[in-house]
Protein backbone atom coordinates (compact mmCIF):
# COMPACT_ATOMS: atom_id res chain seq x y z
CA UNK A 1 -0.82 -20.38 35.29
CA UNK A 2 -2.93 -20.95 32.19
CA UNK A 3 -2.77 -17.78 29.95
CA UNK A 4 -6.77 -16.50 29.70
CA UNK A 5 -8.74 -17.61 26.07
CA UNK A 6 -8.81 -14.28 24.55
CA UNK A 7 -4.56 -14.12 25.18
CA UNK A 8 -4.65 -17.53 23.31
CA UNK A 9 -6.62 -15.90 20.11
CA UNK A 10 -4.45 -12.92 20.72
CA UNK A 11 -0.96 -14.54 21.18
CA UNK A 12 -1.53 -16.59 17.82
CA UNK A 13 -2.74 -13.20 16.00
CA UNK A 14 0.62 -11.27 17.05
CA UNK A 15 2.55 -14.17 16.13
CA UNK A 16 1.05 -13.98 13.06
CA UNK A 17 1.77 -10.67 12.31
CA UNK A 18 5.39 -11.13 13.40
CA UNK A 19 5.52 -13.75 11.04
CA UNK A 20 3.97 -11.59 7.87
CA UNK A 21 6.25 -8.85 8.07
CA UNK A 22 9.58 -11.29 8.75
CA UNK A 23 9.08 -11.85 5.33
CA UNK A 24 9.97 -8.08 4.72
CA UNK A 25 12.95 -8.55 7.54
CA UNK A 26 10.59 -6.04 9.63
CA UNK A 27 10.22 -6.56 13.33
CA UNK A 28 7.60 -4.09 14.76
CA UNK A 29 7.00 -2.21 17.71
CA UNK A 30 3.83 -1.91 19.75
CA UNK A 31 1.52 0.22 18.34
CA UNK A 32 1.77 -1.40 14.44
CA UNK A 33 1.16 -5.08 15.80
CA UNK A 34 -1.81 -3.62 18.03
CA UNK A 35 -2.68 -1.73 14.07
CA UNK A 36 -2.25 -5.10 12.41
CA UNK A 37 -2.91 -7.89 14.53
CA UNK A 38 -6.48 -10.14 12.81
CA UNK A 39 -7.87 -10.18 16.59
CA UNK A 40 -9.84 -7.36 17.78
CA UNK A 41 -8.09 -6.08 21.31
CA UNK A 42 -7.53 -2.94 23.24
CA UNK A 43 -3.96 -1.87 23.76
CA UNK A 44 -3.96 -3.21 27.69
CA UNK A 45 -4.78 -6.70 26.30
CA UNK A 46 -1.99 -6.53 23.53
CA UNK A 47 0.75 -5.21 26.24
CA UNK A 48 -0.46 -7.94 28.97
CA UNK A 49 -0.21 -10.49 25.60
CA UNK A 50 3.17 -9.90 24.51
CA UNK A 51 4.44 -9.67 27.94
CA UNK A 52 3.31 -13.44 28.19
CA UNK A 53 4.85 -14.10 24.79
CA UNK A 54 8.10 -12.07 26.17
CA UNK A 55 8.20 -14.96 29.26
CA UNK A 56 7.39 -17.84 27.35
CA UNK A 57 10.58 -16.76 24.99
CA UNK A 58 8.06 -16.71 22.08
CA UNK A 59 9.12 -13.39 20.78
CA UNK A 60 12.08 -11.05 21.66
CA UNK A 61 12.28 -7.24 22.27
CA UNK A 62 14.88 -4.65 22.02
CA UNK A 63 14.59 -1.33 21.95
CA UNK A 64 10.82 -1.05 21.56
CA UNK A 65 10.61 -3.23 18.88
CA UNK A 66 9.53 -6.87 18.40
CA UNK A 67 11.02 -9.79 16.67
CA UNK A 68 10.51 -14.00 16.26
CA UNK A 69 13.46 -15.77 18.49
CA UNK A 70 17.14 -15.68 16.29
CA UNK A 71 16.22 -12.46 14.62
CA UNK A 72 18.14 -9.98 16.41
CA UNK A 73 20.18 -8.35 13.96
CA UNK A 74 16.99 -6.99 12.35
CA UNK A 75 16.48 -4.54 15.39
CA UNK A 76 19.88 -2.45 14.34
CA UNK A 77 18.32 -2.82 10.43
CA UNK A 78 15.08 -1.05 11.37
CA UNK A 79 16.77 1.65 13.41
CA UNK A 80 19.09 2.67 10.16
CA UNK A 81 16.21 2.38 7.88
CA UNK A 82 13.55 4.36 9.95
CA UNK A 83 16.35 7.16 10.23
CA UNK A 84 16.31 7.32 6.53
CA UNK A 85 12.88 7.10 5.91
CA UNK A 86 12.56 9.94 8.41
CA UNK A 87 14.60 11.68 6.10
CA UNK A 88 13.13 11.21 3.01
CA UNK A 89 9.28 11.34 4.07
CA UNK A 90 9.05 14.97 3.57
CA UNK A 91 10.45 14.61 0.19
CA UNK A 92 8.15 12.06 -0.61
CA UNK A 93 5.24 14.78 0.50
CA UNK A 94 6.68 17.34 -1.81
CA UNK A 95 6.33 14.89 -4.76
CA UNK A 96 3.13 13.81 -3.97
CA UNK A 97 1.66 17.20 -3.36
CA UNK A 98 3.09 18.06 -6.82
CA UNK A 99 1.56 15.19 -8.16
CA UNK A 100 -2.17 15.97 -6.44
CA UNK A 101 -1.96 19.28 -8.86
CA UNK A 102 -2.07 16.62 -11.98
CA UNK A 103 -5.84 17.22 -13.94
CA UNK A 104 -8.55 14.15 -12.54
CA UNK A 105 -6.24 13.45 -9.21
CA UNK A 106 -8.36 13.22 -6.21
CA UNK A 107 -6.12 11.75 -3.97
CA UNK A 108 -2.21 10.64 -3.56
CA UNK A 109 -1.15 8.28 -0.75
CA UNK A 110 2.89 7.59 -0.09
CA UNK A 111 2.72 3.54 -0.48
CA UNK A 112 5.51 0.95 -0.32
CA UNK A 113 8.34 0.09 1.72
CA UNK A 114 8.07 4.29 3.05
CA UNK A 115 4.62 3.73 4.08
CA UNK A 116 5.82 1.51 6.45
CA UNK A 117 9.23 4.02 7.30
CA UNK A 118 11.56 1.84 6.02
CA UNK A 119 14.19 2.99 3.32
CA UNK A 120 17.57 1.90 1.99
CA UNK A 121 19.71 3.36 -0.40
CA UNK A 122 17.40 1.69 -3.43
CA UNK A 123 14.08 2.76 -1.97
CA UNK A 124 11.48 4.27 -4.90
CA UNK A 125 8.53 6.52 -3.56
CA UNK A 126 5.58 4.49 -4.36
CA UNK A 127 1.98 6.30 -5.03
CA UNK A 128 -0.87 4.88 -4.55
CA UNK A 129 -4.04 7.69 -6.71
CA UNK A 130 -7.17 8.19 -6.87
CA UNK A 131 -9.18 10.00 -9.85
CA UNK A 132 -12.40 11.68 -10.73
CA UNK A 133 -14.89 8.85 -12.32
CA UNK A 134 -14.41 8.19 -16.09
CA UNK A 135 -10.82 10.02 -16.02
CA UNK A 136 -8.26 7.52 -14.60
CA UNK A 137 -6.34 6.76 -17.88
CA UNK A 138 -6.18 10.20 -18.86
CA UNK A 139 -4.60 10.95 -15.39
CA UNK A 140 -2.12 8.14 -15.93
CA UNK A 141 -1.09 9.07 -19.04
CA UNK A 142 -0.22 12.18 -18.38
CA UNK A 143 1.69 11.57 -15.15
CA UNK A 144 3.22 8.95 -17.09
CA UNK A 145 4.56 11.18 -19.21
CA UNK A 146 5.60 14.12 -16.86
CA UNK A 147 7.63 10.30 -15.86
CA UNK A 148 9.18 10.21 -18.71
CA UNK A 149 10.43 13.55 -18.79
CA UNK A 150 11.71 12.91 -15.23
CA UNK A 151 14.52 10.50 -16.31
CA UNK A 152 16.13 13.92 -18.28
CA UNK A 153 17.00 14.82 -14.51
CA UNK A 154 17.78 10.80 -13.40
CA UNK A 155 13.93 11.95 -10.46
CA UNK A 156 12.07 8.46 -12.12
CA UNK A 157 12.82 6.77 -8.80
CA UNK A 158 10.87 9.56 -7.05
CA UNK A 159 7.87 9.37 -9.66
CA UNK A 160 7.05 5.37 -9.12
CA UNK A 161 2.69 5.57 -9.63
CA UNK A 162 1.83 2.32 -9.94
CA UNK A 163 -1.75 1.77 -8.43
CA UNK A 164 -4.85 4.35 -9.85
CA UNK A 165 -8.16 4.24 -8.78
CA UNK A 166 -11.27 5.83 -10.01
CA UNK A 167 -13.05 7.22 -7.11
CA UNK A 168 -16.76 5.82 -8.19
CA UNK A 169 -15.12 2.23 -7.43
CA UNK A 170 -13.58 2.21 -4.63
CA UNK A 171 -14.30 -1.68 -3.73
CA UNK A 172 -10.91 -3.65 -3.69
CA UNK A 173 -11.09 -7.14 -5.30
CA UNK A 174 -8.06 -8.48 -4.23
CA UNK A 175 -9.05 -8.81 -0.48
CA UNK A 176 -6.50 -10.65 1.93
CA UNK A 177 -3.46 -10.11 4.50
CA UNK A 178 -1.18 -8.13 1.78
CA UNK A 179 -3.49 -5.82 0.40
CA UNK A 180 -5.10 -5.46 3.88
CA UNK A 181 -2.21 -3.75 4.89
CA UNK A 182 -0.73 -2.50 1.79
CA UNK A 183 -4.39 -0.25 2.26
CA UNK A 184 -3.80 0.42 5.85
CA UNK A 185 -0.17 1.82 5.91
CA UNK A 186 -0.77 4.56 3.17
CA UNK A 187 -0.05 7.42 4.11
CA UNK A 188 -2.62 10.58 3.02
CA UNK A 189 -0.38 13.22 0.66
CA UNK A 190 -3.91 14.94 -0.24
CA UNK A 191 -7.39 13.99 -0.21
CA UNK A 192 -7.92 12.21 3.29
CA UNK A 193 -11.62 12.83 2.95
CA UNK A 194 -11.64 10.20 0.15
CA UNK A 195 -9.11 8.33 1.26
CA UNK A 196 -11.73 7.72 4.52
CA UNK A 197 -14.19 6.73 1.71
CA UNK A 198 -12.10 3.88 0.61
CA UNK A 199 -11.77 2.39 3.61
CA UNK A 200 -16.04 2.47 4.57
CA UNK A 201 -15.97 0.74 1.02
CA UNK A 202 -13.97 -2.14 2.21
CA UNK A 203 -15.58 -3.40 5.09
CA UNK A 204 -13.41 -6.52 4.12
CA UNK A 205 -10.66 -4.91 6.23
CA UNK A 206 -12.10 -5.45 10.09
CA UNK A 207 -11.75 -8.78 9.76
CA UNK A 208 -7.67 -8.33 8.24
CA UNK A 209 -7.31 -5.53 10.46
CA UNK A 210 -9.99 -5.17 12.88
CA UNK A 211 -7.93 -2.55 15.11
CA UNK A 212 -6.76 -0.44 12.52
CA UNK A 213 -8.00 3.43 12.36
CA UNK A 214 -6.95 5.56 9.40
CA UNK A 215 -4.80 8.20 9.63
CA UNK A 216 -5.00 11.94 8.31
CA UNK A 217 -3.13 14.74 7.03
CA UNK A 218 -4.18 17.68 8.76
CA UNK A 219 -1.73 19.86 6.35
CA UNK A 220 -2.94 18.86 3.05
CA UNK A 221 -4.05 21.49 0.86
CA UNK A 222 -7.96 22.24 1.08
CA UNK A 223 -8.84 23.54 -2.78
CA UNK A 224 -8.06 22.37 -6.00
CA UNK A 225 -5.14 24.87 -7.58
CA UNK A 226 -6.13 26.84 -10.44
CA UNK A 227 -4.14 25.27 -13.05
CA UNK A 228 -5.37 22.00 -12.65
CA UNK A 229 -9.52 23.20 -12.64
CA UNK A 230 -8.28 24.79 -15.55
CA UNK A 231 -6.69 21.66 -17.53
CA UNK A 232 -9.96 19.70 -16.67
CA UNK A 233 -12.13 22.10 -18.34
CA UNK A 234 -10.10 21.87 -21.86
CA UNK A 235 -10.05 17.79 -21.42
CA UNK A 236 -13.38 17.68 -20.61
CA UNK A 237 -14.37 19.35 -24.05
CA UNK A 238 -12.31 16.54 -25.69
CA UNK A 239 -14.99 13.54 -25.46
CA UNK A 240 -12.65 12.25 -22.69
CA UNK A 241 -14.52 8.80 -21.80
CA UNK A 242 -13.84 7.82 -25.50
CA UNK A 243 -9.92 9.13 -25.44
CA UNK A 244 -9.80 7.65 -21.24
CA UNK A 245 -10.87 3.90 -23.06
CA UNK A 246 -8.84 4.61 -25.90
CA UNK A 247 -5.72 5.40 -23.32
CA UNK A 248 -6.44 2.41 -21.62
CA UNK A 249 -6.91 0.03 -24.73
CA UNK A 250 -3.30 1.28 -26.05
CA UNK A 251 -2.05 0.90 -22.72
CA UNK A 252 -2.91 -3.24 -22.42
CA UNK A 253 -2.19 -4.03 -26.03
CA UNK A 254 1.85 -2.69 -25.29
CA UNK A 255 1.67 -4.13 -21.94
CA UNK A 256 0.31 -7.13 -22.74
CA UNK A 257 2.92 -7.57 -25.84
CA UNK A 258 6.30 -6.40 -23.14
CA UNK A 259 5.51 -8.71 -20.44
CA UNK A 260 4.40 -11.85 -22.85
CA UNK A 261 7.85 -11.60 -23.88
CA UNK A 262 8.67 -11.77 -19.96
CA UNK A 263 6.81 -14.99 -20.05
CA UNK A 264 4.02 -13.72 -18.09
CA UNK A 265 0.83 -16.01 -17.80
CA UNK A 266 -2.47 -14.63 -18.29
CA UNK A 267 -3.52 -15.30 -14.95
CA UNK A 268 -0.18 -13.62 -13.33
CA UNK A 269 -0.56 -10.78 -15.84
CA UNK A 270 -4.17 -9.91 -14.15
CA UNK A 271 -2.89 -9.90 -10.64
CA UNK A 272 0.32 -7.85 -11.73
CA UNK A 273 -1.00 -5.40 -14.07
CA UNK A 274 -5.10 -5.19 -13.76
CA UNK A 275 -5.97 -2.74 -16.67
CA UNK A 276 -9.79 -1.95 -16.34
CA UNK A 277 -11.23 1.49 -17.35
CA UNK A 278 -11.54 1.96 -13.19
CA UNK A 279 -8.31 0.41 -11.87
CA UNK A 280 -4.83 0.46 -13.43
CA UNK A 281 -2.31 -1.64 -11.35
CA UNK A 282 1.62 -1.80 -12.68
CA UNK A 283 3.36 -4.39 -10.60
CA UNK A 284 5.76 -5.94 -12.52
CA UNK A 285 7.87 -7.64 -9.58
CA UNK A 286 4.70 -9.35 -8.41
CA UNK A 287 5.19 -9.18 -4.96
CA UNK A 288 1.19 -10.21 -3.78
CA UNK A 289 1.85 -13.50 -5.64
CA UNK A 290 5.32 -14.02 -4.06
CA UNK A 291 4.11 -12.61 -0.77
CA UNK A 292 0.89 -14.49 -0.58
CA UNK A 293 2.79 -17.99 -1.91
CA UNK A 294 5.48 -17.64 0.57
CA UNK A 295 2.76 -17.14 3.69
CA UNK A 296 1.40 -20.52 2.67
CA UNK A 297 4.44 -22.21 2.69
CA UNK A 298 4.21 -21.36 6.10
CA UNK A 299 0.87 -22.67 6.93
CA UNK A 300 0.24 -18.70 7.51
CA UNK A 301 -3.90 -18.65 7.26
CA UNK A 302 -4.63 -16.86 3.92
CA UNK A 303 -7.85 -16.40 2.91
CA UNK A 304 -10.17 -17.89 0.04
CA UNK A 305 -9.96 -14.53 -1.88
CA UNK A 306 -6.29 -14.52 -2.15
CA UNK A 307 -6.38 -18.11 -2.98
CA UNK A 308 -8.46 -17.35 -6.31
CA UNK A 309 -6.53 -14.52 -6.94
């Protein structure tokens, strides 16, 4: 029997997806290839689609996940490292809560390999923040060096903010597969409301992730705490877009000096550590570049954007 046209589009779209996170050593289950498959279906069309793929010994399944042929020992490697992300998500809450109380944070999202609820006994807790306009590098700076203090106590691993965002420009440039769904596994800490915001700015993303609906944290706290509305008034009396530009400028100079040394191009240096007065991005291990490069090794379709970037 000839599987229907829209199973074809479908079927290559899962496959796909399969593919991209293989390259992590992930398989999936149900509901995230359904979240991240590039074809628009409804969750009767993806079920009656993989069981096709099932027969035709395109993919294999074990206990509710999903996997390319040959990759079964990956289904006992997500079962261990779900049970200790489980265990270290609410941790990862606490942080970022206590991080959301920072003066100029708007918003904290758990990023990284937790986002997706997988942990090992190396695994950082990412951040992904958002700031009031005209603010961002004085929120960095001074998270950075609450960071600081945090190796006293051995905690940096626990403190890992690597991606700010001023809130008055929310528009991604780097549009394609990774940060599609970098952007659609976060997980809200506080400030879902804008969080939701980012996502009407990239429109981008329905055609990455056309099935993809963002999720909420109904327990995240409602008002800003006293302490921080508090810090904002004294930095606001302190001329702060002069001292956020002067942050930032400081900031590129010593970056730009550590990871010459490191033998960083200028081109890779942009991509890995994007220092604008809107958008501070710390990557150092690169892994859009060596994500992106690896996908077209496999003829994986990546799009024009990530080609340029």
């Amino acid at each position: 029997m000839n599987t229907p046209l829209f199973h074809t589009d479908l079927a290559n779209g899962v496959l796909q997806t399969l593919e991209y996170f293989d390259h992590f050593r992930y398989p999936l289950n149900e509901e995230e290839i359904h979240r991240f498959v590039p074809v628009r279906a409804n969750p009767e069309e993806l079920l009656a689609c993989l069981r096709e793929l099932r027969e035709s010994q395109k993919i294999i399944c074990q206990g509710g996940f999903i996997a390319l042929p040959g990759k079964e020992a990956l289904f006992e490697r997500r079962r261990k490292s779900n049970a200790l992300a489980a265990t270290l998500l609410p941790k990862a809450h606490r942080v970022g809560r206590f991080i959301s109380c920072f003066p100029f944070v708007r918003f904290v999202g758990i990023s990284g390999s937790l986002s997706k609820l997988y942990a090992d006994k190396n695994t950082d807790f990412d951040f992904f923040i958002l700031t009031a306009p005209g603010r961002l590098w004085i929120a960095r700076t001074i998270l950075h060096v609450m960071k600081k203090l945090s190796f006293l106590l051995n905690r940096q691993k626990y403190f890992c903010m690597n991606y700010f965002l001023d809130e008055a420009h929310l528009s991604l440039e780097d549009r394609n597969r990774y940060t599609a769904i970098e952007l659609a596994t976060l997980i809200p800490v506080n400030g879902s409301a804008r969080y939701l915001s980012m996502i009407r700015a990239n429109p981008w993303l329905s055609e990455e992730v056309p099935n993809f609906i963002a999720r909420m944290n109904r327990e995240e706290q409602e008002s800003r705490p006293l302490v921080q509305r508090m810090s904002e008034f004294v930095l606001n009396l302190l001329n702060p877009r002069t001292l956020n530009l002067s942050l930032m400028r400081f900031t590129d100079r010593k970056w730009r000096r550590k990871w010459a040394r490191h033998g960083y191009t200028e081109r890779d240096y942009e991509l890995a550590f994007r220092t604008r007065p809107y958008i501070s991005k710390n990557h150092p291990k690169n892994y859009q570049k060596i994500v992106l490069n690896n996908l077209k090794k496999t003829n994986y379709p990546v799009s024009e954007n990530a080609e340029r970037n």
